[in-house]
Protein backbone atom coordinates (compact mmCIF):
# COMPACT_ATOMS: atom_id res chain seq x y z
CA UNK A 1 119.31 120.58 77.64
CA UNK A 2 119.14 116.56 77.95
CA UNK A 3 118.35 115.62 81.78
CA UNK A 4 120.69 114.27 83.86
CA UNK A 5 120.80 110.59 85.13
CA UNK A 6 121.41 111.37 88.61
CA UNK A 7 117.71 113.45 88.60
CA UNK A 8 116.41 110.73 87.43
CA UNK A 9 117.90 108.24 89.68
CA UNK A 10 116.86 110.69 92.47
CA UNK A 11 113.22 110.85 91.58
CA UNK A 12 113.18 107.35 91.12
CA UNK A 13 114.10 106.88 94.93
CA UNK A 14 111.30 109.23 95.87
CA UNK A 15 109.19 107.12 94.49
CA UNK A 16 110.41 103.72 95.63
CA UNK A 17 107.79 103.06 97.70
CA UNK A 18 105.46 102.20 94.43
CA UNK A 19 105.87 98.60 93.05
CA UNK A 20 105.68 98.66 89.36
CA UNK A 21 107.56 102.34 88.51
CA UNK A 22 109.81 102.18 85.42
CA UNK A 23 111.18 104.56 83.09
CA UNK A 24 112.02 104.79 79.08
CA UNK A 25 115.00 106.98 77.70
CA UNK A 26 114.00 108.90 74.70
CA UNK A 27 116.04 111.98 73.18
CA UNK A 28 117.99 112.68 76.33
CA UNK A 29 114.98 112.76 78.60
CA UNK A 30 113.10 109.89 80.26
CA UNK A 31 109.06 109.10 80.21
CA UNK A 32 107.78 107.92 83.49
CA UNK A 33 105.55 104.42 83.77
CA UNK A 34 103.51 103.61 86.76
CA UNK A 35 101.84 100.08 86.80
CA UNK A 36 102.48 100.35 82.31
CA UNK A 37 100.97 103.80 81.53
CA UNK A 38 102.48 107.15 81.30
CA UNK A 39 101.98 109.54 84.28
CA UNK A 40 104.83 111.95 83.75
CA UNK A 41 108.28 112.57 83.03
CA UNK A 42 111.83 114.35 83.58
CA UNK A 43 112.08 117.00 81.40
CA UNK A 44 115.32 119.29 81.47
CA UNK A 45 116.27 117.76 85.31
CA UNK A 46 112.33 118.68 86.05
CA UNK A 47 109.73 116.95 87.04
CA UNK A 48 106.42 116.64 85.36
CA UNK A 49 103.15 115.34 85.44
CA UNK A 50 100.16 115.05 82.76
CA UNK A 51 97.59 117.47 84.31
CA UNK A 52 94.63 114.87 85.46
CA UNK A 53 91.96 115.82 87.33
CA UNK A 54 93.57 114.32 90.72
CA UNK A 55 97.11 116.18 89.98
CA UNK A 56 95.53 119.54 89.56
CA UNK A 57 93.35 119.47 92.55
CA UNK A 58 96.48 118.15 94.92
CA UNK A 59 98.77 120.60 93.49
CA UNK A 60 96.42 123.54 92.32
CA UNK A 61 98.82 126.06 92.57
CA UNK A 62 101.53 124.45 90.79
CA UNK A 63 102.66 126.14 87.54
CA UNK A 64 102.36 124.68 84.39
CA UNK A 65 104.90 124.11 81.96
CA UNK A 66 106.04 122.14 78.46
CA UNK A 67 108.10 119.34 78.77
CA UNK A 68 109.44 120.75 75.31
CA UNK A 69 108.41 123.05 72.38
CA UNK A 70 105.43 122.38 70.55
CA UNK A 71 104.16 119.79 73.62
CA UNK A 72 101.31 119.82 75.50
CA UNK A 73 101.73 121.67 79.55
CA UNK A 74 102.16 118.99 82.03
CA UNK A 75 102.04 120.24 85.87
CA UNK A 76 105.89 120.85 87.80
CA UNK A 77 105.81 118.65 90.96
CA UNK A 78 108.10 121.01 93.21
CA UNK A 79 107.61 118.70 95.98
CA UNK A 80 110.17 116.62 95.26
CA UNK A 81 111.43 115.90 98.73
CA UNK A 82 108.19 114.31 99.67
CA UNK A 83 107.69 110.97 99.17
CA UNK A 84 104.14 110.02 100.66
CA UNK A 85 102.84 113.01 98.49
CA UNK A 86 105.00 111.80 95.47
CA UNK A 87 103.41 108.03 96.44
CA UNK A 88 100.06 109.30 96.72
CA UNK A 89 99.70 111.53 93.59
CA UNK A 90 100.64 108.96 91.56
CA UNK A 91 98.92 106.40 92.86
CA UNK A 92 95.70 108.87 93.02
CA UNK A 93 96.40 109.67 89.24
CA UNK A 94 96.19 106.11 87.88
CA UNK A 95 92.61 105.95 87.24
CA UNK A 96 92.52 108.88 85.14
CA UNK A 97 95.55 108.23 82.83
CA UNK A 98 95.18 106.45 79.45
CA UNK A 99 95.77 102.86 79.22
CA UNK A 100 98.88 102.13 76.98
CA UNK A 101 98.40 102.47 73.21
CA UNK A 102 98.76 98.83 71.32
């Protein structure tokens, strides 16, 4: 199931407050960019984030699931509604992601 564009368009509000968020289409779902590297995605209208050190300890409860088969688990954000905490996990988490691959 592809996600939809509204989801999208929705998480992208909640995280408005963030300069420097954009997004890449790719097979129907759409990889998440914070300040150029990858922090997450929206995966089958959810939303999920690579499992850093900082995402894990701000959401340790927070089940784990595969964006699709065969993929590594990334963590579900469930709160959605929340924009400081969506704002300050991924601002937290941008010290411990990858820089972008040349």
């Amino acid at each position: 199931m592809a996600s939809r564009k509204d989801y999208l368009d929705f998480i992208l509000d909640q995280l408005s407050e963030l300069n420097e968020i954009s997004y890449r289409a790719m097979m129907g779902e759409y990889v998440l960019y914070y300040r150029g590297k990858v922090f997450g995605g929206i995966y089958d209208d959810r939303f999920l984030v690579k499992p850093t050190k900082t995402a894990s300890s701000m959401m340790p409860d927070a089940a784990r699931e595969q964006p699709y088969e065969g993929a590594k688990e990334m963590i579900l954000v469930d709160d959605v509604e929340n924009k400081e905490f969506l704002r300050d996990l991924v601002e937290s988490m941008w010290a411990e992601l990858p820089n972008k691959k040349r």
